[in-house]
Protein backbone atom coordinates (compact mmCIF):
# COMPACT_ATOMS: atom_id res chain seq x y z
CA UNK A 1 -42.44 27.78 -4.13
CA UNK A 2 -42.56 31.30 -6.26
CA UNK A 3 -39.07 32.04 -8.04
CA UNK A 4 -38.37 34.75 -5.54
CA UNK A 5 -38.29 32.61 -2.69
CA UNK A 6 -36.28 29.48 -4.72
CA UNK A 7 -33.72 32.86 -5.23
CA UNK A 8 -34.19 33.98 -1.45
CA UNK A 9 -33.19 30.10 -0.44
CA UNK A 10 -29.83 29.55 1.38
CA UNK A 11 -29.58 27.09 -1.36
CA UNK A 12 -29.50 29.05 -4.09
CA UNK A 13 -25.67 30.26 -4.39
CA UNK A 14 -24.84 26.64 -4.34
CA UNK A 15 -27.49 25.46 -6.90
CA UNK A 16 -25.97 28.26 -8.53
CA UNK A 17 -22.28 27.02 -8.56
CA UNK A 18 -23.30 24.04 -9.42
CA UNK A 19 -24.96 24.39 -12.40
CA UNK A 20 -21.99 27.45 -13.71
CA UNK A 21 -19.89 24.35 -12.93
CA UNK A 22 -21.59 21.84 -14.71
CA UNK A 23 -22.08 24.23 -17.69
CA UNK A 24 -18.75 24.93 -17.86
CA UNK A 25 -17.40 21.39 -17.71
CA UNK A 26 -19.54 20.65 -20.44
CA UNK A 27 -18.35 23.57 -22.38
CA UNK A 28 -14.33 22.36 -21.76
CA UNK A 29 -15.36 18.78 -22.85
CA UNK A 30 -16.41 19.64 -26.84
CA UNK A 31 -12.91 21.72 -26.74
CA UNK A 32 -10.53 19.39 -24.49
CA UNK A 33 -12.83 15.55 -23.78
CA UNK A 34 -9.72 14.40 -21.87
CA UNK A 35 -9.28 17.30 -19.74
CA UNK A 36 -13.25 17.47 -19.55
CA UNK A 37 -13.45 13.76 -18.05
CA UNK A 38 -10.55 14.45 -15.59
CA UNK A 39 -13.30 17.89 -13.94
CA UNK A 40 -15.73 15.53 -14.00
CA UNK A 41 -13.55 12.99 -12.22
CA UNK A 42 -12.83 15.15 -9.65
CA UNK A 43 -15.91 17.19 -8.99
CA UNK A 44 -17.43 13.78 -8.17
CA UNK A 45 -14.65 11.93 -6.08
CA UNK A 46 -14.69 15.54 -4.18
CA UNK A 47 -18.28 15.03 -3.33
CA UNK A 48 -17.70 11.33 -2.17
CA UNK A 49 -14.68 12.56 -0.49
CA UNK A 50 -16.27 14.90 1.78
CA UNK A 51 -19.32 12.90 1.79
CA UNK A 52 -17.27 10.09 3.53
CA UNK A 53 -13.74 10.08 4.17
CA UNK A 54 -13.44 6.20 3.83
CA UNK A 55 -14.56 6.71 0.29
CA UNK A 56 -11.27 8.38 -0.10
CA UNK A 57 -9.15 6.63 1.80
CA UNK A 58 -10.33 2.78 0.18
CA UNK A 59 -9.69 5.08 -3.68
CA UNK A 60 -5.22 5.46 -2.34
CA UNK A 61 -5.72 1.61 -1.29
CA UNK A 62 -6.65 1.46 -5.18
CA UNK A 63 -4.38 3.69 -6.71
CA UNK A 64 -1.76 1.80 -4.88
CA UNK A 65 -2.75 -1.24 -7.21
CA UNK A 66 -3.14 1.15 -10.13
CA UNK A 67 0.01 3.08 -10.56
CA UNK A 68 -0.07 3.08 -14.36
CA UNK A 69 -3.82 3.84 -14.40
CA UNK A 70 -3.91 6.42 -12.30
CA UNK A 71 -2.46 9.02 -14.62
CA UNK A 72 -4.84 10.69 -17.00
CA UNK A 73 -3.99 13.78 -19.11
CA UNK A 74 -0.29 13.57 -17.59
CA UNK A 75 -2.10 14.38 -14.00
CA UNK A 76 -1.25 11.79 -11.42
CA UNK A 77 -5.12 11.16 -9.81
CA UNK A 78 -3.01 9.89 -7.11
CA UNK A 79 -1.27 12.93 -6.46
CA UNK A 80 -4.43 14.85 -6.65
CA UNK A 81 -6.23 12.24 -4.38
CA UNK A 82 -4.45 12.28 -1.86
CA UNK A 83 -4.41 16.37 -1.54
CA UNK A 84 -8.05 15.99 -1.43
CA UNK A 85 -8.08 13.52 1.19
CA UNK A 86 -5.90 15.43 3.14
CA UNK A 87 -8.10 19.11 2.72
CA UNK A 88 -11.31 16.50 4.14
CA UNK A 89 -9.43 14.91 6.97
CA UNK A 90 -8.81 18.52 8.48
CA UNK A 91 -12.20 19.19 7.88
CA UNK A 92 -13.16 15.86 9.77
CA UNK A 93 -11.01 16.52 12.25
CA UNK A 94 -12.28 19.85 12.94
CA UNK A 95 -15.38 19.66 12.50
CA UNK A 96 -15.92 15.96 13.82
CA UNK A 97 -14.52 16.85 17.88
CA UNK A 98 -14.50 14.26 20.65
CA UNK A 99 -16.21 11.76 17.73
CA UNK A 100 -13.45 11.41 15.62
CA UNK A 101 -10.70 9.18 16.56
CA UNK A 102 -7.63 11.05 16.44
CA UNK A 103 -4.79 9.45 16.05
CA UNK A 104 -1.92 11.97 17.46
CA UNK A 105 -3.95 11.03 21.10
CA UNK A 106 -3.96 7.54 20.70
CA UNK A 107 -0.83 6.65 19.35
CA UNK A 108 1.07 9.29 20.87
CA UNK A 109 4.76 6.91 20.78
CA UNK A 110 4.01 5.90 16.81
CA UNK A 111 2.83 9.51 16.55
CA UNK A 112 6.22 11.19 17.84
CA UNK A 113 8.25 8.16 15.57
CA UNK A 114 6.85 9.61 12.22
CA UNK A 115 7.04 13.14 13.18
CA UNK A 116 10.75 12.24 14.49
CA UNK A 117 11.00 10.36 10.92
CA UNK A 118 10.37 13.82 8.73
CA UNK A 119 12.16 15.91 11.04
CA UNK A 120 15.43 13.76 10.67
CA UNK A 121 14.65 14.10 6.68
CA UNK A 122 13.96 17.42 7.01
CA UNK A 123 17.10 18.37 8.64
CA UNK A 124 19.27 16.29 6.42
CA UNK A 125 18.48 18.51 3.81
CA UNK A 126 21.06 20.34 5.43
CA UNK A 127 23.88 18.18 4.29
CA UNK A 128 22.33 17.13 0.72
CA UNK A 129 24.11 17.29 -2.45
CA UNK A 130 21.34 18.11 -4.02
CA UNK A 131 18.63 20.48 -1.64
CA UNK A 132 15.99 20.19 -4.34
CA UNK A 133 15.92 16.71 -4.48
CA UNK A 134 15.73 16.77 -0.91
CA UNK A 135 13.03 18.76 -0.44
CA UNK A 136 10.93 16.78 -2.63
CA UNK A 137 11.92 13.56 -0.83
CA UNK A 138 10.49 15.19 2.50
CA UNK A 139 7.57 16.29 0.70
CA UNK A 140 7.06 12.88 -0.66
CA UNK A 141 7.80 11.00 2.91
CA UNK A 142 5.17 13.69 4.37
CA UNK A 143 2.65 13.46 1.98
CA UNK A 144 3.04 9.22 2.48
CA UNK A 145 3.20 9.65 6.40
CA UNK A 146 -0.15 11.52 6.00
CA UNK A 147 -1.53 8.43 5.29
CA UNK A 148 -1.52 7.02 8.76
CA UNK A 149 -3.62 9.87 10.80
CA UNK A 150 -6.25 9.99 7.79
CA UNK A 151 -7.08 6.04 8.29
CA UNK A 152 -6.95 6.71 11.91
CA UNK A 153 -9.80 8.75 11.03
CA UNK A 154 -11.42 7.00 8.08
CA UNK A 155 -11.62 3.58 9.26
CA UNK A 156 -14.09 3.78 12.06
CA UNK A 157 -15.61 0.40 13.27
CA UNK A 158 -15.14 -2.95 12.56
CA UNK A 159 -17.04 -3.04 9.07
CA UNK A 160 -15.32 -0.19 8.08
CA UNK A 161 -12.13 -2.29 8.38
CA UNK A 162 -13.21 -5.53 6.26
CA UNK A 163 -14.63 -3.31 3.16
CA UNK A 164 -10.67 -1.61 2.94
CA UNK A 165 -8.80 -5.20 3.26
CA UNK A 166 -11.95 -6.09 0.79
CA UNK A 167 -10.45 -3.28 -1.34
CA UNK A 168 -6.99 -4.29 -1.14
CA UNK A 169 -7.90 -7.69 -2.45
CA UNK A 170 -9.92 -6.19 -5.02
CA UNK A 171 -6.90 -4.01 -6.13
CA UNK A 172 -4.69 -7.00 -6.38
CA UNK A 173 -7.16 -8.92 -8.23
CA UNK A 174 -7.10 -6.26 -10.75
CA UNK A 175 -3.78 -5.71 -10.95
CA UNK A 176 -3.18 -9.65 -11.49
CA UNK A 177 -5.76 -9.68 -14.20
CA UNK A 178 -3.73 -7.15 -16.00
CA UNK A 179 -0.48 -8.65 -15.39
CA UNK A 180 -2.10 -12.01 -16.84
CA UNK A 181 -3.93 -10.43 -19.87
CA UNK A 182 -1.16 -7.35 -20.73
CA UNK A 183 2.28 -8.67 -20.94
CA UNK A 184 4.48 -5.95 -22.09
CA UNK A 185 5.93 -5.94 -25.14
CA UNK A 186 8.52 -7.62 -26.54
CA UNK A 187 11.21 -4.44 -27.04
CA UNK A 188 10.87 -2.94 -23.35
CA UNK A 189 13.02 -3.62 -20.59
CA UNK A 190 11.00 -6.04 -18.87
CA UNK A 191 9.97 -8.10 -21.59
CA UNK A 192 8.95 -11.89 -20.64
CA UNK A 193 8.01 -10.21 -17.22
CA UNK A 194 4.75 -9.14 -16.26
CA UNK A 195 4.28 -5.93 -14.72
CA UNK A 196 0.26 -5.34 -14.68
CA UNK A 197 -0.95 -2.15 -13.31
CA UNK A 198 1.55 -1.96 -10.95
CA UNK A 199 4.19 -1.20 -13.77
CA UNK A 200 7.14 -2.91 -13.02
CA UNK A 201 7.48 -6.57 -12.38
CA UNK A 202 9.35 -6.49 -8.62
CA UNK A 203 6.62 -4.10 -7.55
CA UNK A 204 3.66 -5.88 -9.16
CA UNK A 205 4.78 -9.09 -7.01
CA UNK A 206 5.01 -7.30 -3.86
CA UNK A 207 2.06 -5.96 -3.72
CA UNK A 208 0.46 -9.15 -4.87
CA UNK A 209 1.96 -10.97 -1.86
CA UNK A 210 -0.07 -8.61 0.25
CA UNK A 211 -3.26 -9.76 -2.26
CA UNK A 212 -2.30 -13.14 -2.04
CA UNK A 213 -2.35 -13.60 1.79
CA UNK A 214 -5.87 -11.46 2.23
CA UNK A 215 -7.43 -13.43 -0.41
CA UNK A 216 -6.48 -16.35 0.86
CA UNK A 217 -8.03 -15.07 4.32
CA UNK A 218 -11.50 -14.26 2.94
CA UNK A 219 -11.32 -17.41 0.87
CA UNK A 220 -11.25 -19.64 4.01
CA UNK A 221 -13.35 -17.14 6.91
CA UNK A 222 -16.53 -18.18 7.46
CA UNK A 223 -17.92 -15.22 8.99
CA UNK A 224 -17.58 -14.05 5.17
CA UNK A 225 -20.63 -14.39 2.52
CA UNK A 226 -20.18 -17.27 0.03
CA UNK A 227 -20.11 -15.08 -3.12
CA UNK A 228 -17.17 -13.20 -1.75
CA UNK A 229 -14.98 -16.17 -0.42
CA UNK A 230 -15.58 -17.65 -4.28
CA UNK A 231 -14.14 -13.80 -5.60
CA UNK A 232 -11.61 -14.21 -3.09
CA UNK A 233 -10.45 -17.32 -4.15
CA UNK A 234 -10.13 -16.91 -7.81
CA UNK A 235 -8.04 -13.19 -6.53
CA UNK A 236 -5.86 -15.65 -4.74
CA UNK A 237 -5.43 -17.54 -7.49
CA UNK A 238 -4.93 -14.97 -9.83
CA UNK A 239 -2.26 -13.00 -7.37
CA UNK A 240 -0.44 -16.05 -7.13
CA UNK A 241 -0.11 -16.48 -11.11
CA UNK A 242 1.06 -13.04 -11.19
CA UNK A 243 4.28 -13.39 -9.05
CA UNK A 244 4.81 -16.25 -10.93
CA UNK A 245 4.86 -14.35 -14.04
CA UNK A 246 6.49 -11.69 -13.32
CA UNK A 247 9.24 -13.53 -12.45
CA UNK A 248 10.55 -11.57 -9.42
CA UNK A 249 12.80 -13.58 -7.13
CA UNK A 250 11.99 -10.95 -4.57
CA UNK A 251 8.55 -11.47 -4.72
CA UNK A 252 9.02 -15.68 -4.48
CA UNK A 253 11.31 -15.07 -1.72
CA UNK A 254 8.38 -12.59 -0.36
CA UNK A 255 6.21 -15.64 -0.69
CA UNK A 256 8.01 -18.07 0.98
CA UNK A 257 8.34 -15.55 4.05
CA UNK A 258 4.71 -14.87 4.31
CA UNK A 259 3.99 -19.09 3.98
CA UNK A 260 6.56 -18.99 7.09
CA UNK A 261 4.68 -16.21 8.61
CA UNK A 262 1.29 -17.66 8.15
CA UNK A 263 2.77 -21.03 10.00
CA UNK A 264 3.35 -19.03 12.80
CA UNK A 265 0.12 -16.61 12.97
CA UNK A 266 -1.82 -19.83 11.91
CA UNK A 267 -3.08 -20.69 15.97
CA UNK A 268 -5.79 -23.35 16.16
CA UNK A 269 -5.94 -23.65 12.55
CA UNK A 270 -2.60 -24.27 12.10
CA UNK A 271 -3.15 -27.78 10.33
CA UNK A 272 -5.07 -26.53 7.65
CA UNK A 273 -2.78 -23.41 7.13
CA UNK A 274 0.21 -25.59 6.78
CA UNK A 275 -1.71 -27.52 4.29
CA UNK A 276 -2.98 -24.22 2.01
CA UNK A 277 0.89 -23.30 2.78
CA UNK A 278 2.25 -26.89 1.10
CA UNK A 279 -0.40 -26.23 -1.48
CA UNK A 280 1.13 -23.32 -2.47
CA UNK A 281 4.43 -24.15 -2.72
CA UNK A 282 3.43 -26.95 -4.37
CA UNK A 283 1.92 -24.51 -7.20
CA UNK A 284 4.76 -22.75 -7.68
CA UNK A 285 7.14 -25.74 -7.64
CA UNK A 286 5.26 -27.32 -10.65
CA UNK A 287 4.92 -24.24 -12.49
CA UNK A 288 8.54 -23.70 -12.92
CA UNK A 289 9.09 -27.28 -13.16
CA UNK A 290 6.71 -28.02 -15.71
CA UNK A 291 4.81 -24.59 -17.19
CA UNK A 292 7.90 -21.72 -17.29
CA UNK A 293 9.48 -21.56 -20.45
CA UNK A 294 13.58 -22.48 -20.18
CA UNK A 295 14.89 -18.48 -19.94
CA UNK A 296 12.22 -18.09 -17.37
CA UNK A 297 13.76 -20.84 -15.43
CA UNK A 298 17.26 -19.64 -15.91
CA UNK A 299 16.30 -15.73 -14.70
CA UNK A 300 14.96 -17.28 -11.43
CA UNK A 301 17.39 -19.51 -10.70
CA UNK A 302 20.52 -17.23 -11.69
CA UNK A 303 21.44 -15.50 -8.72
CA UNK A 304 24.57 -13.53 -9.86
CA UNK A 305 24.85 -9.81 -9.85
CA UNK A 306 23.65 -9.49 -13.70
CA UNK A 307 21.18 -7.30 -12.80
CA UNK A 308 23.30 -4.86 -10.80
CA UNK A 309 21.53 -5.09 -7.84
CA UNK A 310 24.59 -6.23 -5.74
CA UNK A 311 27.10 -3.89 -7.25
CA UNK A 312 23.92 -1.30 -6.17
CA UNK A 313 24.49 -2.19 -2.80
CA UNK A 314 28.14 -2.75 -2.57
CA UNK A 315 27.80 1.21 -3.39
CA UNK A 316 24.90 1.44 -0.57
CA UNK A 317 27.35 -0.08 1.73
CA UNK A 318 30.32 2.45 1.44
CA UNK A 319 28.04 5.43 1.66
CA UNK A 320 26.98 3.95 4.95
CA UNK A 321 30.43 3.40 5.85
CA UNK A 322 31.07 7.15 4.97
CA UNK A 323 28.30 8.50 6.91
CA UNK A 324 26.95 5.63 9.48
CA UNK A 325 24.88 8.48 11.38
CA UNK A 326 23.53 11.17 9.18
CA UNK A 327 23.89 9.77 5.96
CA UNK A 328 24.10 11.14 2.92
CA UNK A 329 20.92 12.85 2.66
CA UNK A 330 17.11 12.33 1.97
CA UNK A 331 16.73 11.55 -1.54
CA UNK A 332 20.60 11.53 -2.58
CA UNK A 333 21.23 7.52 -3.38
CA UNK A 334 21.03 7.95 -7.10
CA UNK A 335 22.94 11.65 -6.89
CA UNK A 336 25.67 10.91 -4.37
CA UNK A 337 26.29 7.13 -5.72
CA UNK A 338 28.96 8.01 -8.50
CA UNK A 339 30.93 9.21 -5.44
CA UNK A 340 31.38 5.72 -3.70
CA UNK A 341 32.40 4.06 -7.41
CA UNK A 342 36.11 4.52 -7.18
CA UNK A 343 36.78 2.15 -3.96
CA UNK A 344 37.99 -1.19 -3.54
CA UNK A 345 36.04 -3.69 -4.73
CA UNK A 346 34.98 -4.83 -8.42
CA UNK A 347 31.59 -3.28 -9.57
CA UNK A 348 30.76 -4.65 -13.21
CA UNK A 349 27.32 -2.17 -13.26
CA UNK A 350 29.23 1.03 -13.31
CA UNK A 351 25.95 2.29 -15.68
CA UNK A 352 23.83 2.01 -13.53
CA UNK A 353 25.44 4.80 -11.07
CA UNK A 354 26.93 6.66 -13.95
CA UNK A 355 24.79 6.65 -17.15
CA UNK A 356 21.89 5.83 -15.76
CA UNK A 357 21.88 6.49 -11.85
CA UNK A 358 18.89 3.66 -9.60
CA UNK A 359 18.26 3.76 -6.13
CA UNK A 360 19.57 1.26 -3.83
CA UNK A 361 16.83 -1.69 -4.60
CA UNK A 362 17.05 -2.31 -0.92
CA UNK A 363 14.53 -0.11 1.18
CA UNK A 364 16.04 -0.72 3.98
CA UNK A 365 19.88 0.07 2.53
CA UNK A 366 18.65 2.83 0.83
CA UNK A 367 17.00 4.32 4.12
CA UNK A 368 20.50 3.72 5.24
CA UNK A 369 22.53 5.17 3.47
CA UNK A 370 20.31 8.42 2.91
CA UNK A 371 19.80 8.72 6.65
CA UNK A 372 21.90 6.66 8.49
CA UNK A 373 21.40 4.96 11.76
CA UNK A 374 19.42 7.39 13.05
CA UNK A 375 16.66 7.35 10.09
CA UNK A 376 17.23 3.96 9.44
CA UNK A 377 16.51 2.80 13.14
CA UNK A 378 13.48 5.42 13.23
CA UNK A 379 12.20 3.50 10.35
CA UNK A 380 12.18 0.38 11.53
CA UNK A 381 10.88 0.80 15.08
CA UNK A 382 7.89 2.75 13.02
CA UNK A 383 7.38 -0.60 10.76
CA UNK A 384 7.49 -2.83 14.03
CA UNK A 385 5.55 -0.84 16.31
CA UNK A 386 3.00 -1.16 13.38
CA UNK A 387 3.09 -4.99 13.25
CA UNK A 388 2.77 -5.63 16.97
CA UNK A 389 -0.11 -3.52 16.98
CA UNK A 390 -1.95 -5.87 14.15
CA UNK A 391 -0.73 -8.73 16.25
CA UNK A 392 -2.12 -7.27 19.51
CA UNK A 393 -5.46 -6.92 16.81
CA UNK A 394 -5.15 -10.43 16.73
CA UNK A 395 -5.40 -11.34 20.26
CA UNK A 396 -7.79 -8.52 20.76
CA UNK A 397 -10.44 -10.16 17.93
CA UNK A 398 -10.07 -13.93 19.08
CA UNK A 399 -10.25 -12.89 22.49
CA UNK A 400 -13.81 -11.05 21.68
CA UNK A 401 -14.96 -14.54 19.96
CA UNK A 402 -15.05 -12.28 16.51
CA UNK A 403 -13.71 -15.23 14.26
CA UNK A 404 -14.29 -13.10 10.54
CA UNK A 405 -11.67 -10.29 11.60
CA UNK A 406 -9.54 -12.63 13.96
CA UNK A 407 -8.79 -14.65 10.66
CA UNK A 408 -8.68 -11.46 8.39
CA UNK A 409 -5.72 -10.20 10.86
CA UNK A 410 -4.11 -12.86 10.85
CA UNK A 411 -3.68 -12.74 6.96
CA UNK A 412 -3.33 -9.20 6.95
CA UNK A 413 -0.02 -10.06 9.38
CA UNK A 414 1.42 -12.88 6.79
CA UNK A 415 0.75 -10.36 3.77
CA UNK A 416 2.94 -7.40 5.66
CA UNK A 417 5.59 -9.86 6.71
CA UNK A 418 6.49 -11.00 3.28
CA UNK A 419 5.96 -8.04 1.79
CA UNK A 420 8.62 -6.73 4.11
CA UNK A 421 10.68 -9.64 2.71
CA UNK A 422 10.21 -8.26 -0.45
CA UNK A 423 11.51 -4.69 0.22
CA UNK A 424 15.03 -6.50 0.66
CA UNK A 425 15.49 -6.53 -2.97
CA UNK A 426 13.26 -3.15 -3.94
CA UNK A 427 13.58 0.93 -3.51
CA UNK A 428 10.11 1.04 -2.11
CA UNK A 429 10.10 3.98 0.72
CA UNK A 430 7.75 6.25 -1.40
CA UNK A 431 5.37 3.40 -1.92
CA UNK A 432 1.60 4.31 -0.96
CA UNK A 433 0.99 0.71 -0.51
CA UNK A 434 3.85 0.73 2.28
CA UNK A 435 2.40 3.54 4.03
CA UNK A 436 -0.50 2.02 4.11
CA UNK A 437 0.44 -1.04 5.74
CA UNK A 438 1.92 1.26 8.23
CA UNK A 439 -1.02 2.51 8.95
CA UNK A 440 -3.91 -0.21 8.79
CA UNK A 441 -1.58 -1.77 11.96
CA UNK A 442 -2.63 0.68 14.61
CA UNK A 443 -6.17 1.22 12.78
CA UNK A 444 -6.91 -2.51 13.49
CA UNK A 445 -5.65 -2.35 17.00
CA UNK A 446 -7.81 0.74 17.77
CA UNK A 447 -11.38 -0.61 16.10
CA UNK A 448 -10.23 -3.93 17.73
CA UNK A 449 -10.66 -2.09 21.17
CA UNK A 450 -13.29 0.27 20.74
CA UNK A 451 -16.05 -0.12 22.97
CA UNK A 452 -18.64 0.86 20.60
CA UNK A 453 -18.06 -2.14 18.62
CA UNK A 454 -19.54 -4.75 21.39
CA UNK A 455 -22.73 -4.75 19.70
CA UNK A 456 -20.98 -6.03 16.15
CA UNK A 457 -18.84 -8.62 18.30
CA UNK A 458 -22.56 -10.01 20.10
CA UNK A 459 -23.51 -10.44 16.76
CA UNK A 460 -20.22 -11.97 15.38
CA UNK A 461 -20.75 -14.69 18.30
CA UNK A 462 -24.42 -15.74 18.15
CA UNK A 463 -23.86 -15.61 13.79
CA UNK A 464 -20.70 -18.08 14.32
CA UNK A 465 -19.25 -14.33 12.63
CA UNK A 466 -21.56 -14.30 9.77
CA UNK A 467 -21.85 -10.97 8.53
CA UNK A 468 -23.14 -9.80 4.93
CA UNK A 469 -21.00 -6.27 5.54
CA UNK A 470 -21.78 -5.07 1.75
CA UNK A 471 -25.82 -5.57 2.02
CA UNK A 472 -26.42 -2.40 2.57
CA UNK A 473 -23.69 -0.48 0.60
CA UNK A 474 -25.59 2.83 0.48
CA UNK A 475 -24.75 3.04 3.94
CA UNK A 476 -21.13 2.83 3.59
CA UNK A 477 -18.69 3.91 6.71
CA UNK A 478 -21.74 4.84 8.66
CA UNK A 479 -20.91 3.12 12.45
């Protein structure tokens, strides 16, 4: 090819770009390195973005795990994630027609909940004490809600859906390891806790219950490859030693829900699930008994309002008594709280609404008394519309003989419901990882029922579910 037809390509303008691109990234790197790396970041997870929108959506399931990692150069990669993910779903959805699943169609009732859900937050603004706080609560909610439609989209078969509960067990492995190797220093607030990646301790053992009942479900599928039920196991392992250090009666109490859960999702293999279940509690038992040092002892067992966290919601309570329906606004619990101090009633905290003003450390109270009833109950019908759809899943997968994602479910059902224990005693309606919850329920009801899965179920049955899903990883969301 002579150099005037390379310059007469329809490839040239890119080739172009690319290489003005690439020179100038260099250039920016021998001035600013930092800033330099974070391009280069970007230019690439771009690329894989709109390469393959799974790509994107398994790197959120990550940077829910990596909270204090995924700031570099005082730019939140989350943030910036998720506004490319966003930009590539339209484009998918767009571009992509009748072959992408689209959620809005699908799961038109969970569809009009969430849109109902940022309306009511959007109008509350209204009413707010503060409207810029507001504002950026709805933009926070949206930008979360987002979340459900783009795995609608992402997650498009069956294999699609082990690699991102693969991912979240990854995550939690990682964030474990941290919490195990990293404790934070003796001078910050949470010394003697460990907080990993996650970056505080209540958090890190919530979203290691999830870890801790996915890991356990690889660990024990055998329609999973032996090298990854070993990884599993030692994840499970390590997840569990992380709650345990950071000592989070939330997240123990999170436990103890999902080992109730699990007894209940545990069908035919209910014996050996109560028996992993008694092995676990048997861990934890011992390691308090015998391993925790005497003040970590006393922090778990002392259940009295030291903390704050009940004179938090003794205020939560009286701003729901104030305003049952509307409440007092998206956003406001830390503004409005100094308001509901004065009442009847003994708070011994009062720096913690005046000096230093924290959320309600009850999602659900703190939906409440931003929003009411009316957010509050559109809330929760959005959380259990998204559980009975994994638990249709369930059904769905055992009755299609597909063992691997039947068990997989079942764990990904025990994880949710004690991490929903867990938001009892934690602000956590921003959290990516909660959104994402929300949304891998209807995704795993809608691959369970696609039709263009029978193929991968045939093979599930004459395998006994055996399926090496990462032997061909170049190939990666590709149906």
């Amino acid at each position: 090819m002579t150099w005037r037809q390379r310059i007469g390509s329809p490839l040239a303008p890119l080739l172009t770009t690319t290489a003005v691109l690439a020179l100038a990234v260099g250039a920016l790197s021998g001035v600013q390195p930092r800033l330099g790396l974070l391009i280069a970041i970007g230019v690439t997870f771009t690329a894989l973005v709109f390469a393959n929108l799974l790509i994107g959506f398994a790197a959120m399931v990550l940077f829910a795990y990596l909270e204090v990692l995924s700031v570099l150069g005082g730019v939140s990669l989350a943030k910036v994630a998720g506004a490319l993910i966003v930009v590539a779903w339209l484009a998918v959805a767009s571009v992509g027609g009748s072959r992408a699943r689209n959620f809005f169609s699908s799961r038109p009732g969970l569809a009009y909940l969430l849109l109902a859900f940022l309306g009511w937050n959007a109008i509350s603004v209204a009413w707010a004490e503060s409207s810029s706080e507001a504002l950026s609560s709805v933009m926070r909610y949206t930008l979360n809600a987002i979340l459900v439609p783009v795995a609608f989209t992402a997650i498009r078969d069956r294999r699609d859906m082990v690699r991102i509960l693969a991912v979240v067990v990854a995550g939690a492995g990682i964030a474990a390891v941290s919490a195990i190797a990293s404790p934070p220093a003796a001078e910050s607030a949470v010394a003697g806790r460990a907080t990993g990646t996650v970056g505080d301790p209540n958090e890190l053992a919530a979203a290691l219950v999830v870890g801790l009942a996915l890991a356990t479900a690889f660990a024990i599928n055998r329609g999973v490859s032996a090298p990854l039920r070993g990884l599993s196991a030692i994840s499970a392992v390590l997840c569990l030693a992380g709650i345990l250090i950071s000592l989070s009666r939330g997240g123990l109490l999170g436990v103890a829900g999902a080992l109730v859960v699990a007894v209940f999702m545990g069908g035919r293999w209910r014996g050996r699930v109560l028996a992993v279940c008694a092995s676990i509690a048997g861990l934890a038992v011992a390691y308090f008994a015998f391993v925790a040092s005497l003040p970590a002892k006393e922090r778990v067992l002392n259940v009295g309002g030291g903390t704050g966290r009940l004179d938090l919601w003794t205020v939560g309570l009286r701003m729901i008594e104030a305003h049952p329906v509307r409440g007092v606004g998206s956003g406001q619990f830390a503004i409005s709280s100094v308001h509901y101090l004065l009442r009847p009633g003994a708070i011994q905290r009062g720096d913690l609404i005046l000096s230093t003003p924290k959320v309600a450390h009850n999602t659900y109270l703190n939906i409440l008394a931003e929003l009411g009833f009316v957010g509050g109950l559109l809330f929760v019908a959005i959380l259990l519309i998204s559980l009975g759809c994994a638990i249709s899943a369930v059904r769905q997968f055992r009755r299609d003989g597909d063992e691997r994602l039947e068990i997989l479910s079942r764990g990904l059902v025990v994880g949710v419901g004690g991490y929903l224990v867990t938001l009892m005693f934690i602000s956590e309606n921003y959290s990516k990882l909660l959104w994402i919850l929300v949304a891998l329920g209807p995704v795993l009801l809608a691959v369970a029922r696609a039709r263009g899965d029978e193929p991968a179920v045939a093979i599930a049955r004459a395998s006994g579910g055996r399926d090496r899903f990462f032997a061909r990883t170049a190939s990666l969301g590709t149906p």
